[in-house]
Every structure is written in structure tokens, then in C-alpha cells.
Protein backbone atom coordinates (compact mmCIF):
# COMPACT_ATOMS: atom_id res chain seq x y z
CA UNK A 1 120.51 55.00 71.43
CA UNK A 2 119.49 51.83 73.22
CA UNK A 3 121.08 48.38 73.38
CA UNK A 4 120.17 45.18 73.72
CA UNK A 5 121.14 41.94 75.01
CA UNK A 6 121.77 39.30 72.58
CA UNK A 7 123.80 36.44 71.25
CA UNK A 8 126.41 37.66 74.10
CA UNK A 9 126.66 41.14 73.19
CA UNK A 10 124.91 44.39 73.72
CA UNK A 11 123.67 45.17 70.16
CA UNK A 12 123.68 49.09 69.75
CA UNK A 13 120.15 50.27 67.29
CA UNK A 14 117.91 53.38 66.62
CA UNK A 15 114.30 52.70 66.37
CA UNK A 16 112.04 54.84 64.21
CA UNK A 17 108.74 55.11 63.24
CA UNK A 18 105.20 52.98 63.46
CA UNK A 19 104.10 49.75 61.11
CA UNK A 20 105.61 46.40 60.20
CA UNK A 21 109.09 46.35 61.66
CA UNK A 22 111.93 46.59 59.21
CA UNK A 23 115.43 45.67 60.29
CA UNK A 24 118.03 47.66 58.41
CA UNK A 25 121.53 46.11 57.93
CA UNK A 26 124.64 47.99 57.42
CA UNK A 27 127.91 47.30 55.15
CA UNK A 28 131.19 46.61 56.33
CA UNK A 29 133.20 49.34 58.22
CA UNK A 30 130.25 51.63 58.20
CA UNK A 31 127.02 52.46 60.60
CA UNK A 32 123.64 51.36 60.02
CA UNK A 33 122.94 55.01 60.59
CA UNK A 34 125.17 55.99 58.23
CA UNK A 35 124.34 53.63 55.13
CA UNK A 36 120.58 54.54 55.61
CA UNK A 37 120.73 58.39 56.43
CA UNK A 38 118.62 58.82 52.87
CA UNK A 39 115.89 56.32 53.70
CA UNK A 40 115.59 57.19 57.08
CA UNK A 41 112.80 60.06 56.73
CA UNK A 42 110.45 57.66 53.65
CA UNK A 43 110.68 54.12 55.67
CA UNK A 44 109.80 55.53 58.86
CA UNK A 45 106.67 56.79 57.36
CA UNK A 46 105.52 53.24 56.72
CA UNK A 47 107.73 51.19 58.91
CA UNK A 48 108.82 51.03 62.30
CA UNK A 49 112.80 50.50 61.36
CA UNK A 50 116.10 49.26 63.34
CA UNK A 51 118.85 50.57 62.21
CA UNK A 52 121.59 48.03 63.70
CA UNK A 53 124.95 48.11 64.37
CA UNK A 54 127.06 44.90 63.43
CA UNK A 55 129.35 43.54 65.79
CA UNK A 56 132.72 45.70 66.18
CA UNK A 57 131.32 48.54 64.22
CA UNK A 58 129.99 51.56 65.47
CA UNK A 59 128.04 51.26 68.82
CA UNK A 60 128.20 47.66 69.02
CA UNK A 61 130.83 47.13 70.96
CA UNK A 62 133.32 44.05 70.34
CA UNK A 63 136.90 43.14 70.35
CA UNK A 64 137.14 40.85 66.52
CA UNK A 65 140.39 39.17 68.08
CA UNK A 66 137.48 37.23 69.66
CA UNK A 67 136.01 36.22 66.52
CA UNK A 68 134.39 37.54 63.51
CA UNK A 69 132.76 35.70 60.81
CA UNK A 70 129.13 36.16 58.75
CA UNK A 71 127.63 32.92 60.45
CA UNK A 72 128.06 34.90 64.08
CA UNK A 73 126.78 37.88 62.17
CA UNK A 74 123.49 35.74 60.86
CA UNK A 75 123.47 34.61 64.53
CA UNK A 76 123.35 38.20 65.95
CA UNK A 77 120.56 38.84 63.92
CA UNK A 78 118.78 36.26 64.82
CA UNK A 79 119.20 37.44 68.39
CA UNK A 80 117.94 40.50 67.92
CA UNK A 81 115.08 39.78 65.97
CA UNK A 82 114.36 36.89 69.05
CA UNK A 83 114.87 39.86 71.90
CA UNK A 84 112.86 42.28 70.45
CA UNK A 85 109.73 39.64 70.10
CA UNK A 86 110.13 39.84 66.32
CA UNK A 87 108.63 36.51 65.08
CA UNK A 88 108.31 38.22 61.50
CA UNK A 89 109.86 41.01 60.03
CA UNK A 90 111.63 43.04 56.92
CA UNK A 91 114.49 43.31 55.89
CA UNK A 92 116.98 45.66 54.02
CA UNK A 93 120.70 44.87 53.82
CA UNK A 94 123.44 46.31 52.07
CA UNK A 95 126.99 44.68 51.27
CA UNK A 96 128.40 42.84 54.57
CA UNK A 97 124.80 43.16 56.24
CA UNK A 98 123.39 41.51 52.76
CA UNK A 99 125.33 38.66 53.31
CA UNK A 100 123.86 38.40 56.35
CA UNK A 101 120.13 39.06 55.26
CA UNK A 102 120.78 36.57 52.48
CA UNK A 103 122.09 33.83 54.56
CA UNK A 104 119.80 34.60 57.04
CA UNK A 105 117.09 34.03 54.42
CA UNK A 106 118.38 30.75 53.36
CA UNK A 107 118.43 28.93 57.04
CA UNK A 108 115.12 30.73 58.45
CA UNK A 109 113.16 31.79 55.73
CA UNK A 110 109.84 32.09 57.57
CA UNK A 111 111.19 34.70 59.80
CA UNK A 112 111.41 37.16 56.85
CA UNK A 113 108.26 38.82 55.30
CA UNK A 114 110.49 40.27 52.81
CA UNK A 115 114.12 41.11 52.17
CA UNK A 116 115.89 44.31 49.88
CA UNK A 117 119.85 42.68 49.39
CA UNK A 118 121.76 45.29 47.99
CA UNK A 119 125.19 44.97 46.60
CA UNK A 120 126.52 41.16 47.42
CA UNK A 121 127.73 38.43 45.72
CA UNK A 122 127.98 34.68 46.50
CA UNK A 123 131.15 34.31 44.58
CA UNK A 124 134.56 35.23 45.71
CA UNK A 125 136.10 36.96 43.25
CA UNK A 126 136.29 40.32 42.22
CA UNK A 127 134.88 40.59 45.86
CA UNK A 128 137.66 39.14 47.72
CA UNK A 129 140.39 41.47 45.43
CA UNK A 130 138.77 44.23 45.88
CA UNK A 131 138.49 44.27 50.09
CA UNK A 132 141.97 42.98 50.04
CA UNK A 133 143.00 46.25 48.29
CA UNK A 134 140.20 48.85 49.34
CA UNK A 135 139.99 47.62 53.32
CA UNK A 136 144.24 47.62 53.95
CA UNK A 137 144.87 50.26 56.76
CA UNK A 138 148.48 50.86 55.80
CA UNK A 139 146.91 52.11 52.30
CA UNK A 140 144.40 53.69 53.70
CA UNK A 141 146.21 56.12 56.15
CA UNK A 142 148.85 56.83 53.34
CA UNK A 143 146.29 57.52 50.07
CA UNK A 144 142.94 58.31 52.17
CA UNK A 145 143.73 59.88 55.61
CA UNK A 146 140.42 61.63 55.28
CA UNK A 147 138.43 58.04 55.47
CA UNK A 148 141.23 57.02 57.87
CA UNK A 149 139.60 60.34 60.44
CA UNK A 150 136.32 59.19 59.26
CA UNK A 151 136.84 55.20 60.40
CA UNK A 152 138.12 56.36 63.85
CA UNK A 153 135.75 59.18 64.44
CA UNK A 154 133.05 56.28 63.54
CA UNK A 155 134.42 53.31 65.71
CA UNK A 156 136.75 54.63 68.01
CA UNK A 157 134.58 55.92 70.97
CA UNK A 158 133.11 52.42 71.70
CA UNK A 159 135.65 50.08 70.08
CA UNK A 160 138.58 52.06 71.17
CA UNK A 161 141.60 54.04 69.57
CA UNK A 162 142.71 52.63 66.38
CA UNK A 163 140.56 49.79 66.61
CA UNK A 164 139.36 49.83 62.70
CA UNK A 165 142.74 49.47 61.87
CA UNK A 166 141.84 45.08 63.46
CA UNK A 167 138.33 45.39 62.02
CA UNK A 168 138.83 45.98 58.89
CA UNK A 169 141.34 42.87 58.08
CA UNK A 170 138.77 41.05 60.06
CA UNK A 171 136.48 41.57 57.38
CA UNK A 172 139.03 40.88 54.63
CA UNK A 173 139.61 37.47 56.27
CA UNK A 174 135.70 36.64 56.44
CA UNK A 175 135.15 37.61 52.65
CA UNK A 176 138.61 35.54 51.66
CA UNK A 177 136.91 32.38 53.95
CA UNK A 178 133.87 32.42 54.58
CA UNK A 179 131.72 29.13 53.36
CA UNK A 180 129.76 30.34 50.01
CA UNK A 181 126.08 30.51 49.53
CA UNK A 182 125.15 28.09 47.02
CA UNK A 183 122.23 27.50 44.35
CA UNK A 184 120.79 25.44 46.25
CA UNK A 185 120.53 27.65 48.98
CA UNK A 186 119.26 30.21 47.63
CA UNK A 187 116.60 28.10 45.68
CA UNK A 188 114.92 27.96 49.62
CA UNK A 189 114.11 31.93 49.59
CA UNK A 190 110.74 31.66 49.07
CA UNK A 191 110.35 34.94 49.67
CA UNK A 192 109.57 38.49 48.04
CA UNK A 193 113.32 39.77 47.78
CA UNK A 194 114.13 42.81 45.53
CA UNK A 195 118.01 42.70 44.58
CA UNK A 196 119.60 46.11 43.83
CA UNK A 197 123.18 46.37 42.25
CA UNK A 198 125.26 49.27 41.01
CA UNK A 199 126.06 48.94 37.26
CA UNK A 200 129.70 50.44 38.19
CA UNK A 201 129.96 48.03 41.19
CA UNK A 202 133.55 47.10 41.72
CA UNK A 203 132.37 44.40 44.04
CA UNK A 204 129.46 42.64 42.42
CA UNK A 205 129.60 42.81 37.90
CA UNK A 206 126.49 43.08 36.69
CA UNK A 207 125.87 39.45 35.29
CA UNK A 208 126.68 38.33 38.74
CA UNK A 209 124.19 39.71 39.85
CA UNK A 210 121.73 38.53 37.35
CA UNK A 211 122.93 35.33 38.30
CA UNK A 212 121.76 35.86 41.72
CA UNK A 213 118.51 36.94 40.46
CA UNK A 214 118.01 33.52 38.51
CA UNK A 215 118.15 31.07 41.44
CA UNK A 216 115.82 33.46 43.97
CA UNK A 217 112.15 31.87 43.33
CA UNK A 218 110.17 35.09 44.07
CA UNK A 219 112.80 37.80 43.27
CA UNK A 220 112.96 41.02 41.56
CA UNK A 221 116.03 42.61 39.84
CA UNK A 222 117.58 46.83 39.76
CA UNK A 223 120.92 47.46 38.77
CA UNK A 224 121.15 51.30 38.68
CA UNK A 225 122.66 53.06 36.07
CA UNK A 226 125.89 54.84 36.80
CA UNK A 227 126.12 54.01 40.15
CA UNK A 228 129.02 52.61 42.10
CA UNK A 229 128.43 49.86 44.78
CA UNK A 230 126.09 51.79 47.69
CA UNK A 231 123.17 52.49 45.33
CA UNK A 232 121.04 53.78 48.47
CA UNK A 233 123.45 56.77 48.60
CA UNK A 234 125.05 56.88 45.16
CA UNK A 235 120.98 57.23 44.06
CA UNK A 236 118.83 57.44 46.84
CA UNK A 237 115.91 59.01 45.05
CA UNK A 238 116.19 55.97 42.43
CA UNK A 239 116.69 53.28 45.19
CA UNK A 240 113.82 54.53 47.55
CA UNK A 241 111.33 54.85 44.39
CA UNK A 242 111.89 51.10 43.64
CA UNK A 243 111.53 50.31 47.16
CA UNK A 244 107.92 51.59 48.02
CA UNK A 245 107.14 49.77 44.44
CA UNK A 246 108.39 46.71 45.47
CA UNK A 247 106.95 47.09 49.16
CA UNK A 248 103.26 47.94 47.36
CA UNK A 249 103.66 44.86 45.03
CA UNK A 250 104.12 42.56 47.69
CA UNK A 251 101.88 44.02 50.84
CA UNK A 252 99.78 40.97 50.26
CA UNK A 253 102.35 38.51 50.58
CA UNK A 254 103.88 40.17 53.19
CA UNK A 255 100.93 40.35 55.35
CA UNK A 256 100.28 36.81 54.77
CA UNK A 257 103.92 35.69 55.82
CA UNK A 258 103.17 37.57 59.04
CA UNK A 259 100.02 35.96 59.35
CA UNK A 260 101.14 32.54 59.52
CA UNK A 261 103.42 32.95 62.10
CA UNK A 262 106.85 30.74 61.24
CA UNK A 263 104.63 28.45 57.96
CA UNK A 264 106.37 28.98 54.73
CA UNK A 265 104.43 31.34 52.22
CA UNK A 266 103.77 29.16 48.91
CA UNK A 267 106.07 28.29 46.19
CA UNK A 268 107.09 30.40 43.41
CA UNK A 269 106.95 29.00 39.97
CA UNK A 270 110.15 27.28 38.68
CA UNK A 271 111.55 26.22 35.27
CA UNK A 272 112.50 22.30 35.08
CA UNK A 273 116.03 23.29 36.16
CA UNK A 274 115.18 24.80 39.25
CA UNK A 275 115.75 28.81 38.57
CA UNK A 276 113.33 31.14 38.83
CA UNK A 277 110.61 31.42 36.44
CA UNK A 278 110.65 34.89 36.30
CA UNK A 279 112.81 36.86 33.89
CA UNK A 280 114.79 40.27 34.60
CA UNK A 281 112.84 43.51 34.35
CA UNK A 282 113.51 46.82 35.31
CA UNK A 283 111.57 47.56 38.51
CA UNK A 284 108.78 49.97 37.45
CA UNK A 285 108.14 53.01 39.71
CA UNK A 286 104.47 53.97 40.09
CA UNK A 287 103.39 57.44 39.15
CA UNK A 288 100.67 57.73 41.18
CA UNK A 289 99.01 56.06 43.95
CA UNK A 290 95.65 55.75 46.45
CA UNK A 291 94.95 58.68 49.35
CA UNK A 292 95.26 55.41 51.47
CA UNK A 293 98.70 54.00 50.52
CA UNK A 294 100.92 54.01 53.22
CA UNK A 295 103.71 54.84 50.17
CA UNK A 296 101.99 57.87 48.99
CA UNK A 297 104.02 60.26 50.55
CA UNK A 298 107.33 58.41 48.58
């Protein structure tokens, strides 16, 4: 897998496939491989996709007594996007790497053609509770020794023996701290962005996201039935069915934010108090579609 140079570290990624370049963004304490293993095979068909490690996770190698925090991480991406020559591009984010795609979106909006955010809120709580119990390692190598093998079989080859056990408190202290995303700030997306949410999400409730939803100018809303917080694996069939939708319904747009190089697509209608004038719907899944779509094969 090759690595590249940027923001100070060498950024570990698999690259896959031909098209319009998609970065894919992992959560916390997994692998971008990992988190995307169903989508790999249907976006590489259409795409050409980076799968990216974040800093101190998997192949991207980094000590987080040195710092870790999501503006670095929206930094890194930036980076990588810059060393790869990628003035425009997609991209899909879950969790951790959502917060990153989202704030990403909100300070350099024309870089994005569109975005996917799965499963992140801009609110701290239940989010903050929840990684403060889920992400402790003393719980985790007395109740879940079998994740415990799986975070050190993941990290430990590049980030060294028992090094999950400082990442994942790292994290903890970046969801308790970090600066939150604001209305306003998110009111600057204007950009196609589906947002996809588990109905059983422990992270994210359900009217959170919807609140989400109503401040994005140009957005689209899924919250999957019966499924936990990683939709994409929880329901990969579901989530990948809603993607090529979304990624037919805005080809236009998409091809016209690449277009233009860095100039700001066109406004999305808003009500008087700034939200979105759009109203949830369920994202519909077309049935059948043209010899020539690049989604056919979905």
C-alpha cells in the first residue's frame, strides 16, 4: 500500500479503480479498509477511490502524545487531497472521518464535488457518553478481549505494541473538546451531501440527525431501519443502493463543481430562517437504469 507525504506525515491509502476520485474516510479506531470492505467492489466500478488511513490508526503511522485533534485531521485531508493533485473530489466519511468530511466541507467547500457523512453529530452529548464508555481500554480488555486482539492486530504493526490502548483516549478527549460545528457553518455546504444515520445509533438519535439535515442547503436524508451506528456494514446492500441514487441524482452538479475549478456551485433554496428548503424524504432507490450508467452494475 503506498504512502504519501503530507501535512508532516506519511499518510498510508489503497487506490482503486478509474473515474472521478472519491476519498473514503474511516471512523475512529478502525481502517479505512476495514469500514469500506462492502463498498469496495460497487465504487470502484465508477470511481477511482482512496481508502485513507487517519493519523495513528492503521498504516498511518503517528505517536497521538504529539497531538490529536479533528482540525489536524481536516488538515491531513487537505494534504492529501493537495499531494495527490486533487483540486476536486468526493467524498464519503463515516463517524470520526465524518467529522472531518463535514468540517472539511464547511472551511473549503469548493474542493468537494460531493460528500456521503455517515453517522456524526455536531452536538456533544449522547456522543461524548458513549466514547467515554465504549472507547475505555481497561473495559475493553476485561468485557471485550476479542476487540481488544482485534485493535492490536489492526494498529500494532505500525503504531507499535499496545499503542490503541493511547489512541483510543485520544479520541475520547477530541470528542469531549473539540470546538462544535455550528448552524452557521453548516449553512456554507453548498454542496450535494447525502446524510446516512442508523435508526438504533447510540451515537447520533435520530432527530439529531434530522437536525443536521435542516441546516445543509442541498442535502438529502437516510436513516436505516434497524441498524446500529456503521450503516455501510450493519446494511451494506441498503447503504450502497442509496448511494449510486444519490451519485446519479447529482452527476450534473458534480461535474459542474469539477468544472469550475475552486468557484462555488450555486445556492440552494432557503426558507426565511436560513434552513434548508428541502424537507426529509426517504432516499428512493432506482429500479432500473440506462446500458450507459456508470451505476448500472449497482
Amino acid at each position: 500500500m503506498p504512502l504519501i507525504r503530507a501535512n508532516g506525515l506519511d499518510i498510508n491509502y489503497i487506490v482503486e479503480g478509474a473515474g472521478p476520485p472519491v476519498v473514503m474516510l474511516h471512523g475512529a479506531t478502525s481502517a479505512a479498509a476495514e469500514d469500506w470492505a462492502a463498498q469496495r467492489p460497487l465504487f470502484r466500478q465508477a470511481f477511482r477511490i482512496y481508502l485513507v488511513d487517519a493519523r495513528g490508526h492503521g498504516g498511518t503511522k503517528w505517536d497521538v502524545r504529539d497531538g490529536f485533534d479533528r482540525d489536524v485531521l481536516v488538515e491531513d485531508l487537505r494534504a492529501f487531497a493537495d499531494a495527490l493533485g486533487l483540486e476536486t473530489f468526493h467524498v464519503v466519511a463515516f463517524s470520526m472521518g465524518a467529522m472531518t468530511a463535514l468540517t472539511f466541507a464547511t472551511r473549503y467547500p469548493e474542493r468537494l464535488r460531493t460528500a456521503i457523512i455517515c453517522g456524526i453529530d455536531i452536538v456533544r452529548e449522547p456522543r461524548a457518553r458513549a466514547a467515554r464508555r465504549l472507547m475505555n481500554p481497561e473495559r475493553i480488555e476485561r468485557e471485550e478481549p476479542a476487540w481488544a486482539a482485534q485493535l492490536e492486530k489492526r494498529h500494532g504493526p505500525v503504531q507499535g505494541d499496545g499503542a490503541w490502548k493511547r489512541l483510543l483516549p485520544a479520541i475520547v478527549d477530541d470528542v469531549v473538546n473539540a470546538p462544535l460545528l455550528t448552524f452557521e457553518e453548516l449553512r456554507r455546504v453548498h454542496l450535494p451531501v447525502l446524510l446516512v444515520y442508523g435508526d438504533r445509533d447510540v451515537f447520533v438519535p435520530a432527530d439529531h440527525a434530522v437536525a443536521i439535515y435542516r441546516q445543509l442547503p442541498d442535502a438529502r436524508l437516510l436513516i436505516a431501519p434497524n441498524s446500529p451506528h456503521a450503516v455501510m456494514v450493519a446494511q451494506p446492500a441498503l447503504f450502497n443502493q442509496a448511494a449510486a441514487n444519490f451519485y446519479r441524482s447529482t452527476e450534473q452538479v458534480a461535474m459542474q463543481r469539477a468544472s469550475t475549478r475552486g468557484r462555488p456551485a450555486p445556492v440552494a433554496p432557503t426558507r426565511g430562517d436560513g434552513a434548508s428548503a428541502y424537507e426529509p424524504t426517504a432516499v428512493e432507490v432506482a429500479e432500473t437504469t440506462d446500458a450507459g450508467d456508470p451505476f448500472s452494475t449497482w
